[in-house]
Structure formats: structure tokens, C-alpha cells
PDB file of N, CA and C in Angstrom:
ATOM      1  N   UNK A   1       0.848  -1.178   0.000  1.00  0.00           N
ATOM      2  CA  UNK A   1       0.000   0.000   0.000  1.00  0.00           C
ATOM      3  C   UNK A   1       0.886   1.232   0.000  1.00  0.00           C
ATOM      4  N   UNK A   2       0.461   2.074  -1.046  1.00  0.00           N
ATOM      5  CA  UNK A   2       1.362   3.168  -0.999  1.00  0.00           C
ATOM      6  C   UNK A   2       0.697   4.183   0.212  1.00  0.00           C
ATOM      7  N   UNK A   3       1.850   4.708   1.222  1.00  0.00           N
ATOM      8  CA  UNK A   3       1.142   5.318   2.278  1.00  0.00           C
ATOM      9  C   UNK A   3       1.346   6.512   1.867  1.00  0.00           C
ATOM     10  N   UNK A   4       2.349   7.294   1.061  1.00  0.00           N
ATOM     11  CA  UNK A   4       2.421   8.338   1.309  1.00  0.00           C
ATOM     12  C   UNK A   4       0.717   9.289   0.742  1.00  0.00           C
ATOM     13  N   UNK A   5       0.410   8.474  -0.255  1.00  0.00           N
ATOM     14  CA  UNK A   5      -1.251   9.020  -0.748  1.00  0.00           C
ATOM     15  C   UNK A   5      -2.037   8.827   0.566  1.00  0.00           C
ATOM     16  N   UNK A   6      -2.005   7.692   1.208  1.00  0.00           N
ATOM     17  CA  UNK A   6      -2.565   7.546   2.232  1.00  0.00           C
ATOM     18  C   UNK A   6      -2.848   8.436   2.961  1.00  0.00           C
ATOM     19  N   UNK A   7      -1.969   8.648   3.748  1.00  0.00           N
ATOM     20  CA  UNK A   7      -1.519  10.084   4.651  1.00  0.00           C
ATOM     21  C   UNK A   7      -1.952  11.290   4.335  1.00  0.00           C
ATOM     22  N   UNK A   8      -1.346  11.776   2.851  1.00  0.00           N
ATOM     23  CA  UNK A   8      -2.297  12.669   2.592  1.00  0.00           C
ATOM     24  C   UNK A   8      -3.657  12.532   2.132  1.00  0.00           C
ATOM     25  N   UNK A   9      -4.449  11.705   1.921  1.00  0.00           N
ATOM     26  CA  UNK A   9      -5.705  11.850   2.347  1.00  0.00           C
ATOM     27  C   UNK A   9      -6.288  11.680   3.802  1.00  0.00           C
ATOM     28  N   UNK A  10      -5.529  11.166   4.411  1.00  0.00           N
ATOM     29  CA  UNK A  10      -6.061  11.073   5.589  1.00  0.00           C
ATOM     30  C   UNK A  10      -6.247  12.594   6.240  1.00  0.00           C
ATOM     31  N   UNK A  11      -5.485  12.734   5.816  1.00  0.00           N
ATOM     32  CA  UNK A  11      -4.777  14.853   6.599  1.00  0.00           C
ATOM     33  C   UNK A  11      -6.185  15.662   6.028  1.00  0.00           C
ATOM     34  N   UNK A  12      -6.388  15.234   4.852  1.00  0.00           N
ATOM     35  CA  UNK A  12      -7.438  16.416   4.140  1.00  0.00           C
ATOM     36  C   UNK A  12      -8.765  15.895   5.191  1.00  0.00           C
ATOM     37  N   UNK A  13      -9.101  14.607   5.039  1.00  0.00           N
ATOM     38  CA  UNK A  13     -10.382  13.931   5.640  1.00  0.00           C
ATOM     39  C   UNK A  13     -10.044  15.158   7.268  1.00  0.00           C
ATOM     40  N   UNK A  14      -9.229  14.494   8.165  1.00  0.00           N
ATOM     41  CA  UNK A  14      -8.965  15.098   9.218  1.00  0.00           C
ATOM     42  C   UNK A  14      -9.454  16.448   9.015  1.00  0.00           C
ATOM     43  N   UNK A  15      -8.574  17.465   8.536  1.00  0.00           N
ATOM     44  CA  UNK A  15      -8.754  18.859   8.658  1.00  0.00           C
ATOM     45  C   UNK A  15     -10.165  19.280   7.754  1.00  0.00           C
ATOM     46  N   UNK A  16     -11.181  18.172   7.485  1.00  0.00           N
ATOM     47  CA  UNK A  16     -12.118  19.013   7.115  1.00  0.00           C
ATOM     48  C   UNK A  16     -13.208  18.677   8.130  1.00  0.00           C
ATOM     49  N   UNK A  17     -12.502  17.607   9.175  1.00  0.00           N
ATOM     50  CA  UNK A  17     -13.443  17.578  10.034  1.00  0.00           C
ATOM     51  C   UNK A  17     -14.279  15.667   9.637  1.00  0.00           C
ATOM     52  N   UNK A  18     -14.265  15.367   8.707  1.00  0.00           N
ATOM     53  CA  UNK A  18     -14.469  14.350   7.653  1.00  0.00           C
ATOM     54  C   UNK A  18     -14.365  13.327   9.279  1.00  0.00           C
ATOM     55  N   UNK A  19     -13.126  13.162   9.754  1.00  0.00           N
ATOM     56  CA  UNK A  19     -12.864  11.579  11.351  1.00  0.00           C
ATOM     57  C   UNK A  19     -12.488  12.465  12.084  1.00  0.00           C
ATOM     58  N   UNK A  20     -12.040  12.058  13.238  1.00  0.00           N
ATOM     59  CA  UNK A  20     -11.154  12.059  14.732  1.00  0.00           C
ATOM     60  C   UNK A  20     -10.271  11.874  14.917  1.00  0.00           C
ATOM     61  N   UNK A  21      -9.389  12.498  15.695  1.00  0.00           N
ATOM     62  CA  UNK A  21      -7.703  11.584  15.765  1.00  0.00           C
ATOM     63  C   UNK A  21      -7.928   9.880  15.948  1.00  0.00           C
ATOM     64  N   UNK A  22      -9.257  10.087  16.411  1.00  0.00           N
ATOM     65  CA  UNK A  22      -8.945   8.226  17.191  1.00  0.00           C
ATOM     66  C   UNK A  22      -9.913   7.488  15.881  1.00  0.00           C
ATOM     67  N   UNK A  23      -9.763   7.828  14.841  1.00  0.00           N
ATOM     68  CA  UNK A  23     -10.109   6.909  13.738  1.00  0.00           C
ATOM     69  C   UNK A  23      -9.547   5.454  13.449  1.00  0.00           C
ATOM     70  N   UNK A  24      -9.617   4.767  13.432  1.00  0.00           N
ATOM     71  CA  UNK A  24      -9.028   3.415  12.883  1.00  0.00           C
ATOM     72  C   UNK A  24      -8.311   4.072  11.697  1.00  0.00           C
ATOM     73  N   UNK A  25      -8.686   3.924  10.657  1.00  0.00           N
ATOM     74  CA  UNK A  25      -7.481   4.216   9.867  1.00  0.00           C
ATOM     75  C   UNK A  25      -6.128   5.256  10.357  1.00  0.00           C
ATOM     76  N   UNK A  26      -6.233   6.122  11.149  1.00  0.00           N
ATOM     77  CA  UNK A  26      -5.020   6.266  12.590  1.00  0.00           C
ATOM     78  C   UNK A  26      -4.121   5.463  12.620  1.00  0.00           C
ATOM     79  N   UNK A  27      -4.950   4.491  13.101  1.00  0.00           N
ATOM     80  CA  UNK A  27      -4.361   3.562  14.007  1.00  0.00           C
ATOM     81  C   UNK A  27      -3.753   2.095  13.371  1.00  0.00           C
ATOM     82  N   UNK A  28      -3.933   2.553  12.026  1.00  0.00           N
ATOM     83  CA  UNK A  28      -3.985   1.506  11.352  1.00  0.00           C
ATOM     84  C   UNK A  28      -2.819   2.098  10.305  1.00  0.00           C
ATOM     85  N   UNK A  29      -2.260   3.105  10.577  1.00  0.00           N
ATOM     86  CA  UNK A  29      -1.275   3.742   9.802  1.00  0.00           C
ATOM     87  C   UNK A  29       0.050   3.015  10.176  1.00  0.00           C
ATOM     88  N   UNK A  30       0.236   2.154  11.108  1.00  0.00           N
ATOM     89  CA  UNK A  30       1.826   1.902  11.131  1.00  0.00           C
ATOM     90  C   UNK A  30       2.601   0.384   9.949  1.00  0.00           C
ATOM     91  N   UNK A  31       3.973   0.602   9.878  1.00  0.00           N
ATOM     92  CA  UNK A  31       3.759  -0.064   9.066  1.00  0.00           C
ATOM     93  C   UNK A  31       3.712  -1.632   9.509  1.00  0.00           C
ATOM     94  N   UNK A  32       3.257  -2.219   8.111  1.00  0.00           N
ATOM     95  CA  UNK A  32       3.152  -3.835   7.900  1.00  0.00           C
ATOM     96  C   UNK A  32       3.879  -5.173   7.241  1.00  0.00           C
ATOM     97  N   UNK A  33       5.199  -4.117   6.943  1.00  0.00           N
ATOM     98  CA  UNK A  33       6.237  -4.911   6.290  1.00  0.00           C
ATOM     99  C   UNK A  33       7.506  -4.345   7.172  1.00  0.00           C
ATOM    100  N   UNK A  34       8.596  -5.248   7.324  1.00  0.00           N
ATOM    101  CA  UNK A  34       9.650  -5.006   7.651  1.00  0.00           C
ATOM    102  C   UNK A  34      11.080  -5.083   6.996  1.00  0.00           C
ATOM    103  N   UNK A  35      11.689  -4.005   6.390  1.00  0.00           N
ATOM    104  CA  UNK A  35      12.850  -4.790   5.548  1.00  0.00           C
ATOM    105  C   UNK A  35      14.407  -4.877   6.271  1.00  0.00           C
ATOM    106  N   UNK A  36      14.197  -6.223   5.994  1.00  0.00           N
ATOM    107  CA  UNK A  36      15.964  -6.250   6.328  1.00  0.00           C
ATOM    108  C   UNK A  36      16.772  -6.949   5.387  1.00  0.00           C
ATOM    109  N   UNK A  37      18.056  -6.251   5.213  1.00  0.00           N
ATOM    110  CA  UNK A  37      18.722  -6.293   4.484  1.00  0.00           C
ATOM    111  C   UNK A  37      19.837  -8.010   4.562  1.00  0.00           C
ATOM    112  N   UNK A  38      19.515  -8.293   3.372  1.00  0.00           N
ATOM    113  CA  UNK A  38      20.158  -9.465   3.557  1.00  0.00           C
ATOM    114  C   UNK A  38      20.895  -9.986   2.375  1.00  0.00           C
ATOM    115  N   UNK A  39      21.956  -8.741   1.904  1.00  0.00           N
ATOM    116  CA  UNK A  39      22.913  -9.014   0.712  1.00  0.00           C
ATOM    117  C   UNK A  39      24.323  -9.099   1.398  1.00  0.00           C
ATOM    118  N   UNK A  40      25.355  -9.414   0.912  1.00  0.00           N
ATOM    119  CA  UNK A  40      26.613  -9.713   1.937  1.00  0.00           C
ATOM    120  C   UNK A  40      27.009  -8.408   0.988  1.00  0.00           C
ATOM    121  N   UNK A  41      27.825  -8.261   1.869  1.00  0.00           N
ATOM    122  CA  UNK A  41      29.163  -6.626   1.643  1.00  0.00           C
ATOM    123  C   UNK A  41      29.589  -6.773   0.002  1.00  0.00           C
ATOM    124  N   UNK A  42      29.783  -7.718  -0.443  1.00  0.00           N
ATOM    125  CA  UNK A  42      29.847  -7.687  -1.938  1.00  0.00           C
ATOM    126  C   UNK A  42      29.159  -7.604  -2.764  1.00  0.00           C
ATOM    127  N   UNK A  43      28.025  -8.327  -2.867  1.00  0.00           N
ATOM    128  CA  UNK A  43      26.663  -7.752  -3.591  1.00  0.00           C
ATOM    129  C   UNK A  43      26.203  -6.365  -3.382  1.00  0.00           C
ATOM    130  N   UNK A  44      26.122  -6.141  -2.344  1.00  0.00           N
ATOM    131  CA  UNK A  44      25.660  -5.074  -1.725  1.00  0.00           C
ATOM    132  C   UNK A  44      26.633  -3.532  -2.730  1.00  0.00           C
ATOM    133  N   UNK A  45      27.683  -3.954  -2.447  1.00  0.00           N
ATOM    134  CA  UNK A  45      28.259  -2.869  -3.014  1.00  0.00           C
ATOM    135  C   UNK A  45      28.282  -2.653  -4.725  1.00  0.00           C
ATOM    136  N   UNK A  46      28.455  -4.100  -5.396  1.00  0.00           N
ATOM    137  CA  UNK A  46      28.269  -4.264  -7.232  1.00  0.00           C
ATOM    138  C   UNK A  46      26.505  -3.685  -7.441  1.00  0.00           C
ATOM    139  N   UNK A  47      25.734  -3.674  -6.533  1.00  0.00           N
ATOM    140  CA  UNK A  47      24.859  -3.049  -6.583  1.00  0.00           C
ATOM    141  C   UNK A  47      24.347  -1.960  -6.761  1.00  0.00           C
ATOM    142  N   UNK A  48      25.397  -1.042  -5.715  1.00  0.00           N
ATOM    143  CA  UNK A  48      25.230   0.525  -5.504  1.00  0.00           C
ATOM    144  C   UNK A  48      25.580   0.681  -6.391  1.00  0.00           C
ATOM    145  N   UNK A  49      27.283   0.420  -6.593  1.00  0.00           N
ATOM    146  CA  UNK A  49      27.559   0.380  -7.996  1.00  0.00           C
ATOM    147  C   UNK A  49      27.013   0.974  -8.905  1.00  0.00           C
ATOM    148  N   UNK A  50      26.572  -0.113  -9.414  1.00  0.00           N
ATOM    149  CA  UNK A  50      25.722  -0.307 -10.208  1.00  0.00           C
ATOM    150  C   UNK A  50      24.535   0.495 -10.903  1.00  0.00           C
ATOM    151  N   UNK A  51      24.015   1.106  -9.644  1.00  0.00           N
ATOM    152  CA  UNK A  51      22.946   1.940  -9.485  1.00  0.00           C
ATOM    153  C   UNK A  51      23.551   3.542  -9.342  1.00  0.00           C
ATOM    154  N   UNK A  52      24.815   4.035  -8.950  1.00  0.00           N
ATOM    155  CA  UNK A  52      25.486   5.140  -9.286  1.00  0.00           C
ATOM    156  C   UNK A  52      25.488   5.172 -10.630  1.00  0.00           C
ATOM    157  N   UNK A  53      26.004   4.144 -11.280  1.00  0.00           N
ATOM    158  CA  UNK A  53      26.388   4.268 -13.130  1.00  0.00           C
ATOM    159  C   UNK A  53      25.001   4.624 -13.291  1.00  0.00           C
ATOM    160  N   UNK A  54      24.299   3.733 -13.430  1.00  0.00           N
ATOM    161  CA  UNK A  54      23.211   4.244 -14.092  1.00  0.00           C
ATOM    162  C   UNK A  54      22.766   5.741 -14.156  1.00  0.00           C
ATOM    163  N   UNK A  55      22.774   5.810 -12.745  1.00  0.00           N
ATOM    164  CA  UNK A  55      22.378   7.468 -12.514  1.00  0.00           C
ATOM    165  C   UNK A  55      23.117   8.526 -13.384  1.00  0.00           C
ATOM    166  N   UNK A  56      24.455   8.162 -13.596  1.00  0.00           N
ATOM    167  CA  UNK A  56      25.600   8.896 -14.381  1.00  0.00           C
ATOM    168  C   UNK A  56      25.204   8.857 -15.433  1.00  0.00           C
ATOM    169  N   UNK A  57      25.055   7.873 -15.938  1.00  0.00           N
ATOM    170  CA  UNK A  57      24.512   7.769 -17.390  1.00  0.00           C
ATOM    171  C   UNK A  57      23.492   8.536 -17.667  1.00  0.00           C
ATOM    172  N   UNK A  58      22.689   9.034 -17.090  1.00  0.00           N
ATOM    173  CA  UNK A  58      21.024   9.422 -16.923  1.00  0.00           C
ATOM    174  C   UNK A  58      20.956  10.527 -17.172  1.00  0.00           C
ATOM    175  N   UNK A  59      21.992  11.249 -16.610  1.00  0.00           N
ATOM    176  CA  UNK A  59      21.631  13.097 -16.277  1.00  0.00           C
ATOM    177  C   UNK A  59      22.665  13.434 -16.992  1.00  0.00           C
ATOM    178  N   UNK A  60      21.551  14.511 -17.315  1.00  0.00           N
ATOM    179  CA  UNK A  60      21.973  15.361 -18.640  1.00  0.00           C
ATOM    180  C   UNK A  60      23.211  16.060 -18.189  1.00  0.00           C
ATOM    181  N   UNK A  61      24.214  16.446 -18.979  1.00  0.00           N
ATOM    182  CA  UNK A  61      25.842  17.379 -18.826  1.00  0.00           C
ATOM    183  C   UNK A  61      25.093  19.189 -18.663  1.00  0.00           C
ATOM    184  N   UNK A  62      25.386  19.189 -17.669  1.00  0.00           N
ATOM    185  CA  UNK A  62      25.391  20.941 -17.403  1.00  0.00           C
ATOM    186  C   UNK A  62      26.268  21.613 -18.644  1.00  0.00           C
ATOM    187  N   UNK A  63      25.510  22.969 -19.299  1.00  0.00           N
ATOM    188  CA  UNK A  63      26.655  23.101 -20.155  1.00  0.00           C
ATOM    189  C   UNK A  63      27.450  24.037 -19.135  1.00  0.00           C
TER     190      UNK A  63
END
């Protein structure tokens, strides 16, 4: 679930008066996945890597 839409609808509902702080969906905002990282120091890094080049490649040259 993407929360960050979440959130901001929740904020608009809130400030128009729409729920309560003590709404369930409140309370129901924390998260539900946990990530942990589980690449060893070498992957991990051919990765970043990896993902720097790309970025380099990507963006345009300032003239």
C-alpha cells in the first residue's frame, strides 16, 4: 500500500473535520512490512555500484 497518498488523504479527511484523531485508519497507519537487508558486503556494493552508473549515465551534462 502506498502510504504516502494515504496520509495525505487522511490529513485532508482530518482537517475538514471528515474523522477524529482516534479513527481506525489512525491507528492503522503503522507499518506492515519489515525490511531487512540481507545481501553480503559484496553484492551489496556491485549493486550501488551499479545503481550510481546508471544514474551517471542518466543526467543530462550541465553546459
Amino acid at each position: 500500500l502506498e502510504t504516502t497518498a494515504l496520509g495525505a488523504a487522511w490529513l485532508v479527511g482530518y482537517e475538514a473535520g471528515f474523522w477524529c484523531e482516534n479513527d481506525p485508519i489512525a491507528a492503522d497507519a503503522g507499518a506492515t512490512t519489515r525490511f531487512e537487508p540481507h545481501w553480503d558486503a559484496e553484492t551489496r556494493k556491485r549493486r550501488i555500484d551499479g545503481w550510481h552508473d546508471a544514474v551517471r549515465r542518466t543526467r543530462v551534462q550541465q553546459r
